[in-house]
Structures are given as structure tokens and as C-alpha cells.
C-alpha atoms as a PDB file:
ATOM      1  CA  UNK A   1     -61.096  79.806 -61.421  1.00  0.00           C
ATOM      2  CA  UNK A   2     -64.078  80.182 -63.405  1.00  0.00           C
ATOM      3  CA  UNK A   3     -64.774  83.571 -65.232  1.00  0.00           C
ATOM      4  CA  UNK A   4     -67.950  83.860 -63.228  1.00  0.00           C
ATOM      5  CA  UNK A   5     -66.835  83.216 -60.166  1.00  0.00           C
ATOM      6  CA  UNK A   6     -63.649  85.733 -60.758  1.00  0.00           C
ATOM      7  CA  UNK A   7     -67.130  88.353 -61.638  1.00  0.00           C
ATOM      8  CA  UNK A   8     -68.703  87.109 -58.346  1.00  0.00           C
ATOM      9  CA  UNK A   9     -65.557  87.911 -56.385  1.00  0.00           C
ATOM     10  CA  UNK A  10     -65.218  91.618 -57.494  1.00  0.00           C
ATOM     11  CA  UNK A  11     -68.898  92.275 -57.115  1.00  0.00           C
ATOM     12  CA  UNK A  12     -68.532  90.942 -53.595  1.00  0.00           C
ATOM     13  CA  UNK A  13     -65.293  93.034 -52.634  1.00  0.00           C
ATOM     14  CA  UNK A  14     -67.361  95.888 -53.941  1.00  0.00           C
ATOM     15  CA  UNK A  15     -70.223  95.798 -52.705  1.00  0.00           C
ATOM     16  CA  UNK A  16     -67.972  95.455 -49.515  1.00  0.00           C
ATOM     17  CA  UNK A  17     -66.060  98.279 -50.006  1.00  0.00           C
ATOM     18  CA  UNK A  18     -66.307 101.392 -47.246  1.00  0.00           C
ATOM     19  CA  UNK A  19     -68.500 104.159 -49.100  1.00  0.00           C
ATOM     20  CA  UNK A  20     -66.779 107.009 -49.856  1.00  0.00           C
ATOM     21  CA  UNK A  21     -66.637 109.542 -47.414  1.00  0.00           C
ATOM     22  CA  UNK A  22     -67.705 112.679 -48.814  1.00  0.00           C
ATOM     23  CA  UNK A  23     -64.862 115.650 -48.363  1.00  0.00           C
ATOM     24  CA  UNK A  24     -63.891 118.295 -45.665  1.00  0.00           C
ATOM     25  CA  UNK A  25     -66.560 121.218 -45.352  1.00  0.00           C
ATOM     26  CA  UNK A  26     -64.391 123.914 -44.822  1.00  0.00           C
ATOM     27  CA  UNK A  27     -67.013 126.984 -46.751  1.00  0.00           C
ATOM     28  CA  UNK A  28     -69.220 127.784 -42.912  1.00  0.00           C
ATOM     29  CA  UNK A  29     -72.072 129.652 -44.547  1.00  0.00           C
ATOM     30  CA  UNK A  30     -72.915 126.403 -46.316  1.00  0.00           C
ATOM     31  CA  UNK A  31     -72.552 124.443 -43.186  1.00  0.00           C
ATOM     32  CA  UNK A  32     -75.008 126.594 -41.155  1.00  0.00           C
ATOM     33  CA  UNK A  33     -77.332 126.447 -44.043  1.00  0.00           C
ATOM     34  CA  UNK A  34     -77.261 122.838 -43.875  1.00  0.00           C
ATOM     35  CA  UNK A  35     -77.998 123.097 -40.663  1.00  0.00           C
ATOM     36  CA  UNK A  36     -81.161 125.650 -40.440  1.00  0.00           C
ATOM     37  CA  UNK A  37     -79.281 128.355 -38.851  1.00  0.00           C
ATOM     38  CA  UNK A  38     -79.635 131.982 -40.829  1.00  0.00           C
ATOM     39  CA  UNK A  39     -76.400 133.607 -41.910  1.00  0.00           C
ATOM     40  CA  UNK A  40     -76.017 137.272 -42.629  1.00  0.00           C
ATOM     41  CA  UNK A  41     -72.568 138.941 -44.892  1.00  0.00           C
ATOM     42  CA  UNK A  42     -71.645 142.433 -44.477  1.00  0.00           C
ATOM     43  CA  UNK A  43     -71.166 144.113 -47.885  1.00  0.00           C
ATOM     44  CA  UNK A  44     -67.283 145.492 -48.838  1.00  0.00           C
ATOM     45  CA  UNK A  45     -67.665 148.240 -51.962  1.00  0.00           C
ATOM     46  CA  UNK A  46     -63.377 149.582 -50.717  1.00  0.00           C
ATOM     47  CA  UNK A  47     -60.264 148.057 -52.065  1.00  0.00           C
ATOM     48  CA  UNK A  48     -58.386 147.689 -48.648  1.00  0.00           C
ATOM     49  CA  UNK A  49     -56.982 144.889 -46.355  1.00  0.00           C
ATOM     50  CA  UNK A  50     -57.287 146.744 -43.316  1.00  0.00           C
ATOM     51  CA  UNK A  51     -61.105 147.861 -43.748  1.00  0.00           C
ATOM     52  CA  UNK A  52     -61.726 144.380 -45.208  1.00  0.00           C
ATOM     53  CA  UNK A  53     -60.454 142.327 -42.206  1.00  0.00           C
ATOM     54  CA  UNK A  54     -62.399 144.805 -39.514  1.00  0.00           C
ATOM     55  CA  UNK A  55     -65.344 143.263 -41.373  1.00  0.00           C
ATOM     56  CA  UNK A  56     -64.143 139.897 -41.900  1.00  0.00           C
ATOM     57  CA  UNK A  57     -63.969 139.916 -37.960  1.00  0.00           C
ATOM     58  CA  UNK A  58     -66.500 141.066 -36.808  1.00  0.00           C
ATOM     59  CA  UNK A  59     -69.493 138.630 -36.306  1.00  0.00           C
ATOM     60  CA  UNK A  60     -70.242 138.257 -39.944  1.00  0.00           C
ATOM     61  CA  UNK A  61     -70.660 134.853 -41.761  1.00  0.00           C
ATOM     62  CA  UNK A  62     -69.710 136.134 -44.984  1.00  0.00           C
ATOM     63  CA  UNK A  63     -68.506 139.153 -47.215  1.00  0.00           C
ATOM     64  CA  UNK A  64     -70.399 140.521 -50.009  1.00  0.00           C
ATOM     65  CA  UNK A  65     -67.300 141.492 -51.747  1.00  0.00           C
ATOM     66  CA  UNK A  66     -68.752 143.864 -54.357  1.00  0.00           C
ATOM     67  CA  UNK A  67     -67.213 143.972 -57.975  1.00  0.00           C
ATOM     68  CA  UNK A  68     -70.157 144.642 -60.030  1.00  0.00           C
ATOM     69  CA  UNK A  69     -71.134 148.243 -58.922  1.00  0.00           C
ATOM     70  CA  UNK A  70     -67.345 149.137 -57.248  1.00  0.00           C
ATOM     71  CA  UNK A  71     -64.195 149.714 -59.464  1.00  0.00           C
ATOM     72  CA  UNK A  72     -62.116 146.968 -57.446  1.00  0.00           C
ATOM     73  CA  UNK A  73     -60.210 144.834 -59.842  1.00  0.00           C
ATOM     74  CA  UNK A  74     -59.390 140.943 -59.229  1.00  0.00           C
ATOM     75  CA  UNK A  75     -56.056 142.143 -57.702  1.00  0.00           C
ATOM     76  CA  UNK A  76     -57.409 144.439 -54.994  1.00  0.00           C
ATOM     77  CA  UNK A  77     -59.474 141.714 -53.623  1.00  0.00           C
ATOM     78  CA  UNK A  78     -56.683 139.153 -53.624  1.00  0.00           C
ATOM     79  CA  UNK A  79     -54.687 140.800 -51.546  1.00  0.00           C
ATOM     80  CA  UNK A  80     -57.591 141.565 -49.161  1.00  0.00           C
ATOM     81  CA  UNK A  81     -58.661 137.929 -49.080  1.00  0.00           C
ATOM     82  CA  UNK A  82     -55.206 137.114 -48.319  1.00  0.00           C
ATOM     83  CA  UNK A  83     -54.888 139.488 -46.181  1.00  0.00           C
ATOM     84  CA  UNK A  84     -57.791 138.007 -43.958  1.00  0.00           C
ATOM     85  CA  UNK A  85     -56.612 133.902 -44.432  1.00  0.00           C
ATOM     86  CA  UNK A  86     -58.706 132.124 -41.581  1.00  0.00           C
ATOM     87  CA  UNK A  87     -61.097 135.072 -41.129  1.00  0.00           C
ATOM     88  CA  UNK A  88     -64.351 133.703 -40.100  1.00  0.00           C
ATOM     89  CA  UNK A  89     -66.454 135.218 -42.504  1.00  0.00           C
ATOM     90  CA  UNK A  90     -66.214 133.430 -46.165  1.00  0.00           C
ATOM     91  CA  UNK A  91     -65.435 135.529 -49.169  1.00  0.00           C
ATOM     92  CA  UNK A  92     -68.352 135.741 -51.440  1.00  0.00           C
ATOM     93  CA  UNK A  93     -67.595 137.243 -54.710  1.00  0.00           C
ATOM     94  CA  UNK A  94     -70.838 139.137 -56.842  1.00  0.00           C
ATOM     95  CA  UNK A  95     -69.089 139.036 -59.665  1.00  0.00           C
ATOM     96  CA  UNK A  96     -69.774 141.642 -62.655  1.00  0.00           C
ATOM     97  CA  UNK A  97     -71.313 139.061 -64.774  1.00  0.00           C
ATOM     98  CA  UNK A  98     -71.355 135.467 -65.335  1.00  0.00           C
ATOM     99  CA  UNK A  99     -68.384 135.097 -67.315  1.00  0.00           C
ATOM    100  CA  UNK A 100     -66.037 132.194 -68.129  1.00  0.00           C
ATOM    101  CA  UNK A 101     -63.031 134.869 -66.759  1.00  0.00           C
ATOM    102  CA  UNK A 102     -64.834 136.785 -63.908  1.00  0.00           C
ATOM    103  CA  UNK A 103     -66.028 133.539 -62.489  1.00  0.00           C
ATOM    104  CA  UNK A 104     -62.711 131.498 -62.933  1.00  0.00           C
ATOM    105  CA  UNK A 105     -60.941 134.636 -61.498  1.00  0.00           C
ATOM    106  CA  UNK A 106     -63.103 135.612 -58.407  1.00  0.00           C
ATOM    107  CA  UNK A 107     -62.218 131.451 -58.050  1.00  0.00           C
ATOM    108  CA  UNK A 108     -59.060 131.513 -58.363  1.00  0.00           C
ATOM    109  CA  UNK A 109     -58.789 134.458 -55.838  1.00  0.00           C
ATOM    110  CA  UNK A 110     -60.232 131.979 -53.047  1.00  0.00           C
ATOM    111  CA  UNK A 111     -64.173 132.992 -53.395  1.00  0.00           C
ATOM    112  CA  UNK A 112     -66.384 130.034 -51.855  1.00  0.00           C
ATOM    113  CA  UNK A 113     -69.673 131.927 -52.974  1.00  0.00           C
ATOM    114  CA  UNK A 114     -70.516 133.207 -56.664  1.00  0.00           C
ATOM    115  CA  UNK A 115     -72.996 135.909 -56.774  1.00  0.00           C
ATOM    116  CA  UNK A 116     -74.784 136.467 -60.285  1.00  0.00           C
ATOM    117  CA  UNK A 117     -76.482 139.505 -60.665  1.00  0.00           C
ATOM    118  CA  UNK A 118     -79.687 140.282 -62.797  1.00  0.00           C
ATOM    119  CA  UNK A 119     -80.419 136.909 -64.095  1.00  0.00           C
ATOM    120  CA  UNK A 120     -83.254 136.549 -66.394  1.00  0.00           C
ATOM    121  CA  UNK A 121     -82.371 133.286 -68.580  1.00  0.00           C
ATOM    122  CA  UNK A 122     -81.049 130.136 -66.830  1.00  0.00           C
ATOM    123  CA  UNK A 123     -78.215 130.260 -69.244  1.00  0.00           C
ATOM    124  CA  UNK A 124     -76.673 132.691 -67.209  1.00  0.00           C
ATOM    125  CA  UNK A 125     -76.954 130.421 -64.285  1.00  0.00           C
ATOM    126  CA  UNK A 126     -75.718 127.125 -66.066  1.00  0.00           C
ATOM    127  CA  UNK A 127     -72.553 129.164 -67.173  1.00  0.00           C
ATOM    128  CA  UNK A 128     -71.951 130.647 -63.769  1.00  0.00           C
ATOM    129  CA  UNK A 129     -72.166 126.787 -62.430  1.00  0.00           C
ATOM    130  CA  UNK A 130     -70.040 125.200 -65.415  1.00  0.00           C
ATOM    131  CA  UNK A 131     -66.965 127.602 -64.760  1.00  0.00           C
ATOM    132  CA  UNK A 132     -66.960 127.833 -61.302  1.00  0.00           C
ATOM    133  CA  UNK A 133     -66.898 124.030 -60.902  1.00  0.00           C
ATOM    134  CA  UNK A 134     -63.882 121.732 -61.542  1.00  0.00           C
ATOM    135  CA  UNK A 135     -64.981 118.579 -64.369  1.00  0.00           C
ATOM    136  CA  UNK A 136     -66.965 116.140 -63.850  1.00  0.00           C
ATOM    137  CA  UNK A 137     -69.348 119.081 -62.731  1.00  0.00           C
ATOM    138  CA  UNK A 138     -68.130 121.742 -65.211  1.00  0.00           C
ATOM    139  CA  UNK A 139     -65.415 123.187 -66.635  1.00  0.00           C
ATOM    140  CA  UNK A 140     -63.337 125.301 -64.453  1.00  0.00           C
ATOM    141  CA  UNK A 141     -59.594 124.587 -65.779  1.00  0.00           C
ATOM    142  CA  UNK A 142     -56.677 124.183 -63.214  1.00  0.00           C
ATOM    143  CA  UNK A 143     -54.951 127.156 -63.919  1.00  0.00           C
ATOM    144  CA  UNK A 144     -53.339 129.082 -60.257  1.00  0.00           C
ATOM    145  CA  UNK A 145     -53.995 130.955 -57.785  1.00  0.00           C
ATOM    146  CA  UNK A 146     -54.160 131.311 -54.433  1.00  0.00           C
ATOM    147  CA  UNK A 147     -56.745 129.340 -53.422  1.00  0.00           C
ATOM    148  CA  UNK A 148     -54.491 126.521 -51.859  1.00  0.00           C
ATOM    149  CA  UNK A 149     -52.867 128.512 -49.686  1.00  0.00           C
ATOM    150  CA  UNK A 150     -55.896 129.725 -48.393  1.00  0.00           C
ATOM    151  CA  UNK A 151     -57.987 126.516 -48.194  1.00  0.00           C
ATOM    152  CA  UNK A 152     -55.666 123.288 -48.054  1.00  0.00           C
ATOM    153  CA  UNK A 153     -53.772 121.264 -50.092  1.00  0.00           C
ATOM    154  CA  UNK A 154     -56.868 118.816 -50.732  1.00  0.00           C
ATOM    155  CA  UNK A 155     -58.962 121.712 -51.928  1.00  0.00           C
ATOM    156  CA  UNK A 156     -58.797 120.217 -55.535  1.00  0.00           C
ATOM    157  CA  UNK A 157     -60.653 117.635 -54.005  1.00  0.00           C
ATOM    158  CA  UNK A 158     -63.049 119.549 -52.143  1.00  0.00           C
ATOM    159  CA  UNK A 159     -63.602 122.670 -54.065  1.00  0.00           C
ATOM    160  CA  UNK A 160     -67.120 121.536 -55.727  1.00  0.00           C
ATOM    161  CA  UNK A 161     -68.267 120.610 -52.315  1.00  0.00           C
ATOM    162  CA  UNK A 162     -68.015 123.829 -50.530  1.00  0.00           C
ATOM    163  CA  UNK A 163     -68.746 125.906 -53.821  1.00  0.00           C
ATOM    164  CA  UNK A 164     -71.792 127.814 -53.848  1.00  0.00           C
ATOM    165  CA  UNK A 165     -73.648 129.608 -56.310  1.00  0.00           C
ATOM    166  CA  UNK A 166     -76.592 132.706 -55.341  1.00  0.00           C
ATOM    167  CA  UNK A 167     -78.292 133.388 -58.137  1.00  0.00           C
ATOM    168  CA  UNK A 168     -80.002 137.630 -58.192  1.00  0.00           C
ATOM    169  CA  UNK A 169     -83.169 138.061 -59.389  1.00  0.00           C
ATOM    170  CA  UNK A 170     -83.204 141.665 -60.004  1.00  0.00           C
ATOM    171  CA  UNK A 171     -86.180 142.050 -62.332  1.00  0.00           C
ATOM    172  CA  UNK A 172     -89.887 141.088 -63.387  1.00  0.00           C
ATOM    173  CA  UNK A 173     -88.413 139.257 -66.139  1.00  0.00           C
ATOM    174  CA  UNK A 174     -86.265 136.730 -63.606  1.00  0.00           C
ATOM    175  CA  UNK A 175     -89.356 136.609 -61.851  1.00  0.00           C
ATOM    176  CA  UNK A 176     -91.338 135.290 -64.399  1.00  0.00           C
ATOM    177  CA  UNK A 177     -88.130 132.369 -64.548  1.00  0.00           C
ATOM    178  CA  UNK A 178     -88.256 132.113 -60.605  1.00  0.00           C
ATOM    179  CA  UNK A 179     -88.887 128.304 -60.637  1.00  0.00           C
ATOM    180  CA  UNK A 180     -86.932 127.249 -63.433  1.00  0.00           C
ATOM    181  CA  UNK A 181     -84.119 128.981 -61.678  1.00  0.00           C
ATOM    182  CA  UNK A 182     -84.570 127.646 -58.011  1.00  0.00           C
ATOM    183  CA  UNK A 183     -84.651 123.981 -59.986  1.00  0.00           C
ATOM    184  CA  UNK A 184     -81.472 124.464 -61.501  1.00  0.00           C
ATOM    185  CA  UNK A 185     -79.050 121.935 -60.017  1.00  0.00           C
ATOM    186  CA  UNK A 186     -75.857 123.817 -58.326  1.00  0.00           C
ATOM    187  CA  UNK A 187     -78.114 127.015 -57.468  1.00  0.00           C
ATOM    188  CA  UNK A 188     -77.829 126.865 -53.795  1.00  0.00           C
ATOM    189  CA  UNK A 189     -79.568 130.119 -53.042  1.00  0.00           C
ATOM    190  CA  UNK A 190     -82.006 132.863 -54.646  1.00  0.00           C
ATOM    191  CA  UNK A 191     -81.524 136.429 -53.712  1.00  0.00           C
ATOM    192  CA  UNK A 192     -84.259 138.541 -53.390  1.00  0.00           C
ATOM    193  CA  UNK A 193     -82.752 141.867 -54.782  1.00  0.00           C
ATOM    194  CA  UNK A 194     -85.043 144.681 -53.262  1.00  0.00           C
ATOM    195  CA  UNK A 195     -84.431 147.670 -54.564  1.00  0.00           C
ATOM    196  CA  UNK A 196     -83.861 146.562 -58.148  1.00  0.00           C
ATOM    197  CA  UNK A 197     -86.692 144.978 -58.176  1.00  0.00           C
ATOM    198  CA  UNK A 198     -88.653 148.116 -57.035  1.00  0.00           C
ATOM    199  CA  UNK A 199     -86.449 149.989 -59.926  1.00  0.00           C
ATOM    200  CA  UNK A 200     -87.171 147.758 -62.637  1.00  0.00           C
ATOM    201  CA  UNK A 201     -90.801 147.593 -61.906  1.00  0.00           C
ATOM    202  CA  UNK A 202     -91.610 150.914 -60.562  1.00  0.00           C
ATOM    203  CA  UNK A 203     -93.206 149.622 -57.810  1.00  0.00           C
ATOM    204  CA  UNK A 204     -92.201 150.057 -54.401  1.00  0.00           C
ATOM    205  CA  UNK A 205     -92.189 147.804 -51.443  1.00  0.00           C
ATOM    206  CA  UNK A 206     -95.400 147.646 -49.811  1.00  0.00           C
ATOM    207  CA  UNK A 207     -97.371 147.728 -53.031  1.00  0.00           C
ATOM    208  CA  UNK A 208     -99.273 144.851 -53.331  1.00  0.00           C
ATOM    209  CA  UNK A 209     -97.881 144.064 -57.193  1.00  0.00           C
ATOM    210  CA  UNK A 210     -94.337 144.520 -55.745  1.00  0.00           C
ATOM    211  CA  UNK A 211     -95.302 142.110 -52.534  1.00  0.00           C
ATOM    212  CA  UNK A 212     -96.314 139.493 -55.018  1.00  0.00           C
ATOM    213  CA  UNK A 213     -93.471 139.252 -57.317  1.00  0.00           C
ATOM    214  CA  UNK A 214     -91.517 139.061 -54.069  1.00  0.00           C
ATOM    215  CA  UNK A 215     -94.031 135.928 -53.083  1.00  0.00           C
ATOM    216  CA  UNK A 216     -93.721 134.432 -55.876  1.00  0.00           C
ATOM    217  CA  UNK A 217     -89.879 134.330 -56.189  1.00  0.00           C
ATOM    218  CA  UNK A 218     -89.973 132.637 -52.521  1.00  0.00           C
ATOM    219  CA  UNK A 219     -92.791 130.425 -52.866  1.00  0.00           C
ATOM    220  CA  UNK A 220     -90.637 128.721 -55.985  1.00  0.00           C
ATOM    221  CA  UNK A 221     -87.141 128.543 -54.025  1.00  0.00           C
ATOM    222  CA  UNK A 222     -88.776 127.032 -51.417  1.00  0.00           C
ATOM    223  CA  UNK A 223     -90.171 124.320 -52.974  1.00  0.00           C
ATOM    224  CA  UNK A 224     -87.157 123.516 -54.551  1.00  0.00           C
ATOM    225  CA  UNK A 225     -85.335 122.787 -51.295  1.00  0.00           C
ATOM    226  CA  UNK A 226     -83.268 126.085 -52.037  1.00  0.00           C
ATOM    227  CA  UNK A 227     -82.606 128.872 -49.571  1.00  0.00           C
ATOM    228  CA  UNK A 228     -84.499 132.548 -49.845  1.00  0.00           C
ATOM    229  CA  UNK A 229     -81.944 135.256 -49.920  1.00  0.00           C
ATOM    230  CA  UNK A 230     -82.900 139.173 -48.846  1.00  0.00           C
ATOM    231  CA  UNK A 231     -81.220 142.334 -47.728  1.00  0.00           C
ATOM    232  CA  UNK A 232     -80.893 142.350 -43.696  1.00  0.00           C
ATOM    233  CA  UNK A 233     -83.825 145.113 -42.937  1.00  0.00           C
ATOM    234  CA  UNK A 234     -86.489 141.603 -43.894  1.00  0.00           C
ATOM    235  CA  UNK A 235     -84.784 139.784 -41.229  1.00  0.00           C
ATOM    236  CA  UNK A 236     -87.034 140.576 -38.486  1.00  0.00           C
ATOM    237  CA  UNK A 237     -90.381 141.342 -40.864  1.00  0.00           C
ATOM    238  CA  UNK A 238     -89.927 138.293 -43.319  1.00  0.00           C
ATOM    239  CA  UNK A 239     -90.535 134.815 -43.328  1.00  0.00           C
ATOM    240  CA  UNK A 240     -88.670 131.908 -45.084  1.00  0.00           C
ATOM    241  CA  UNK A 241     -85.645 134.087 -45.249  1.00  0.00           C
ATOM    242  CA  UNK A 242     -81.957 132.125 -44.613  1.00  0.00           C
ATOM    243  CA  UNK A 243     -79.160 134.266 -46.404  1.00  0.00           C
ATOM    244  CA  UNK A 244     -79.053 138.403 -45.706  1.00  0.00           C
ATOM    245  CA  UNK A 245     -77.322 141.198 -47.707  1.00  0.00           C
ATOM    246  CA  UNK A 246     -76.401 143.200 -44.686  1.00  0.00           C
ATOM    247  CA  UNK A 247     -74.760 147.331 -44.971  1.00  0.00           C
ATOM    248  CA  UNK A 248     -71.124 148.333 -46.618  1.00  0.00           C
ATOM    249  CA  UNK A 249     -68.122 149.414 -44.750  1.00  0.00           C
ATOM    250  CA  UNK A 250     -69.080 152.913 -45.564  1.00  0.00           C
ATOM    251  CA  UNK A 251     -72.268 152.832 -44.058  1.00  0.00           C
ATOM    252  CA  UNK A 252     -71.312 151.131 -40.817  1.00  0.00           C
ATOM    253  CA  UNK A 253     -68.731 153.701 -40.571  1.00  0.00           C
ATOM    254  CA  UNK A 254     -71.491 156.576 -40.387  1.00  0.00           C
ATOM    255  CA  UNK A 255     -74.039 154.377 -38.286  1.00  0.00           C
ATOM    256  CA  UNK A 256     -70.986 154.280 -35.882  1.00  0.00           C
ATOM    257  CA  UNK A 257     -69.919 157.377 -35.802  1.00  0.00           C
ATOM    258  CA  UNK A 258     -73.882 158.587 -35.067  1.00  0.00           C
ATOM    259  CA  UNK A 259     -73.747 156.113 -32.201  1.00  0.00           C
ATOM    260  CA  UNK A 260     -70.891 157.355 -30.889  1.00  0.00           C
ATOM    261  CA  UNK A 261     -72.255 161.144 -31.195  1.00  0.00           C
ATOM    262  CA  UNK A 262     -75.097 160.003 -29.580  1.00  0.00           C
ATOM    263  CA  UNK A 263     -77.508 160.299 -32.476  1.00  0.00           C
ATOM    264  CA  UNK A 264     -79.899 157.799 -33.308  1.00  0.00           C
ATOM    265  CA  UNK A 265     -78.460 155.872 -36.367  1.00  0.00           C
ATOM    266  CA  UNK A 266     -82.043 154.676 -38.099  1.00  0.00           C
ATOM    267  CA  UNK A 267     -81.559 155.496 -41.594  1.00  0.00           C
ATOM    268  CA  UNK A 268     -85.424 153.728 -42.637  1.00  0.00           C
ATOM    269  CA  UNK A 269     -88.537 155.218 -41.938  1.00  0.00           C
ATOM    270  CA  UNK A 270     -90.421 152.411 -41.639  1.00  0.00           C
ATOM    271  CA  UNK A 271     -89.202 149.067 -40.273  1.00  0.00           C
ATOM    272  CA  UNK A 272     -88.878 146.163 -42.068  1.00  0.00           C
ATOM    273  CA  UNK A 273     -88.227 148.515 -45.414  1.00  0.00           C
ATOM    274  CA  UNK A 274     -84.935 147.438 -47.351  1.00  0.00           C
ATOM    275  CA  UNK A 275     -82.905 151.108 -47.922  1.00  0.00           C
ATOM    276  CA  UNK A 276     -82.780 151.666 -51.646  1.00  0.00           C
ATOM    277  CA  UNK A 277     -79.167 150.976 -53.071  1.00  0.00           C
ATOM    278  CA  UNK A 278     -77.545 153.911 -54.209  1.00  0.00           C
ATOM    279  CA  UNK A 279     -79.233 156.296 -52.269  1.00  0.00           C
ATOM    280  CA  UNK A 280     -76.947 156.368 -49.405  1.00  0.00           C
ATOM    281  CA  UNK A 281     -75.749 160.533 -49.050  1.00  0.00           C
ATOM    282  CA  UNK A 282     -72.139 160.757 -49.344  1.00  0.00           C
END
């Protein structure tokens, strides 16, 4: 057999080769994305499995499982994670920053959503993407956890696949940035972060300096084929909208205990008007 005809027989048994099939979708938020359907995560801010599943059960697609502005550690939120295996809302993990051991941890832990907060250089992003993707993509390293247990034995395999990555833009600064971050490749959504945005600009919501910054963060996410993240009260006012911050454990707790008294449990004057974080009385 000729050398060229041995080249012509591998090209052919190639080229007719099945494709590869791409792998399981097990992360639901990302599948209802795909599929033009809105999804909406209740926020968890306290360090227990009971509270945690009550959530994770209760109509939600995901949990915000906040560790930047709550004194949970990585444990705390194993064990509630755990807890809830095969819970249908997915963990989604804002993370304190966009470090090589928060992200690899919050991974490890079985997060299928990264949340980075204030983001004002792509950097940020690009790091957030390299560590919480296995190589080729980036550089998340083996290491354990419990992430098998929770999501298969193939979930080596799968993990980039159902991985995804919401990038906060917080500021005027990651505003100006809006489009180079909505390009970014692995940035699957762009939150719209309300009331930082009205705290770092001084502007509130309504005010037509405010209203544009907002515009212009959506316009650019948009047009990169990337969905427009927002805190639940824009659900109903807002559109272009896909991905909602909705209320913590805490205030569901009072909102249902007003119900239940027979009070009426609007905590916003105006409709439409994302409630400021931190402003909640206690």
C-alpha cells in the first residue's frame, strides 16, 4: 500500500467518523437559558441545611448563595449543598472575589454558577473563567471535593459544559467596560447590580443618568448574544431581562409572616423599584 493511499484511508475513516456528541447538561438554569425561558434564584445570606433546602425547594431555579457580604465559610455551604443533592434549584456561588482559591473552592463545593462581584477590568473576569474551568479551557487543577457525588461520575467530562460564569457590574467604572465584558468568551451572563450602582454613582433609579448607565450595560450584553441579569422587582417593569436576583431567606421569612398576620407585605413604594441592599430593618 502506497503512503498516499494509507493518508487517503484515514482521511476517509475520519471524515466518517460520528461527531462527537457534546456532554450531559445536567446545570438547569443554563438549559432554560438556552432555551428563552427566564430563571429567577432566591438569595441564601444563613449558614444552615435546613433553611437552605426550604429554598432549594421551593420553585426557585437557582440559589444566590452569598459569601461576599455573609460570614459563611466554604464549609458551611458544603454541607448545605450536600445537604440539598438533587434539589432543583442549582447552587450559584458569588464568591468574595475572583480568586484562584475562592473560585476553585466554591468549585470544588459543587457550585455550577460563579458570581463575580464589582468588576471593573476584564482581568478579573479572565481569572474567574481560567480557574473555574478544567484545561484545555483554563486552569482549574483536579484536586477533591464533592462535586462527584453530587453531579456524576462523568462530571470531569462535563464540568466546562454546564459551568457558568455572571459577571457584576457594580459601578460607573464597569460600565464604562460593559462591552468588552459581555464579549469576553465564558461570560455567560451580566448582572445588573442596582443598588450599587445607585451607591457608587449617587444617583438613584429613575434618574435619567442612572437609567442610562443601566441602558447602556444592556444594550452591550445583548449584542453580544449574552443574557441581562437584574434583581427580581425589574421583572415585570424591564425589558431584555433573563436571570433575577430574587429576596434572602430572612426577608421571605418576614414577607411571610406579614401574610400570615394579614398585613400587606409590599416593602417598595413604587413598583418596579429594586429595594436597596442593606437597608432591610432587622
Amino acid at each position: 500500500m502506497t503512503r498516499s493511499l494509507s493518508l487517503l484511508l484515514v482521511l476517509g475513516s475520519i471524515a466518517l467518523a460520528p461527531a462527537q456528541q457534546p456532554g450531559r447538561i445536567f446545570n438547569t438554569v443554563k438549559s432554560k437559558l438556552a432555551a428563552g425561558k427566564q430563571v429567577v434564584g432566591g438569595t441564601v445570606q444563613i449558614p444552615d441545611p435546613d433553611t437552605y433546602c426550604a429554598m432549594a425547594h421551593s420553585g426557585y431555579d437557582f440559589l444566590w448563595i452569598e459569601m461576599q457580604h455573609s460570614p459563611m465559610t466554604y464549609q458551611d455551604v458544603a454541607h448545605m449543598i450536600m445537604a440539598c443533592k438533587g434539589a432543583p434549584a442549582m447552587p450559584f456561588i458569588r464568591v468574595p472575589d475572583a480568586t484562584e482559591g475562592d473560585i476553585q473552592k466554591a468549585m470544588d463545593i459543587g457550585a455550577v454558577g460563579i458570581i463575580i462581584p464589582m468588576v471593573e477590568d476584564v482581568e478579573k473576569v479572565k481569572n474567574a473563567i481560567k480557574f473555574a474551568n478544567y484545561p484545555p479551557i483554563g486552569k482549574r487543577s483536579q484536586g477533591g471535593g464533592q462535586y462527584g457525588a453530587l453531579w456524576g461520575d462523568d462530571y470531569r467530562a462535563i464540568a466546562n459544559q454546564n459551568l457558568m460564569i455572571v459577571a457584576m457590574i457594580e459601578s460607573p467604572a464597569g460600565v464604562k467596560i460593559a462591552t468588552e465584558i459581555a464579549s469576553i468568551p465564558g461570560v455567560d451572563v451580566v448582572f445588573v447590580a442596582s443598588s450599587d450602582l445607585s451607591s457608587f454613582s449617587g444617583l438613584k433609579q429613575g434618574d435619567a443618568k442612572y437609567e442610562a448607565m443601566v441602558d447602556t450595560i444592556r444594550e452591550a450584553t445583548l449584542k453580544a448574544g449574552k443574557k441581562v441579569a437584574g434583581p427580581l422587582a425589574w421583572k415585570s417593569t424591564r425589558k431584555g431581562y433573563a436571570f433575577y436576583q430574587g429576596p434572602s431567606e430572612t426577608s421571605l421569612i418576614k414577607t411571610g409572616a406579614k401574610l400570615s398576620l394579614g398585613d400587606s407585605p409590599l416593602s417598595e413604594s413604587k413598583r418596579g423599584v429594586a429595594q436597596m441592599e442593606g437597608s432591610e430593618k432587622h
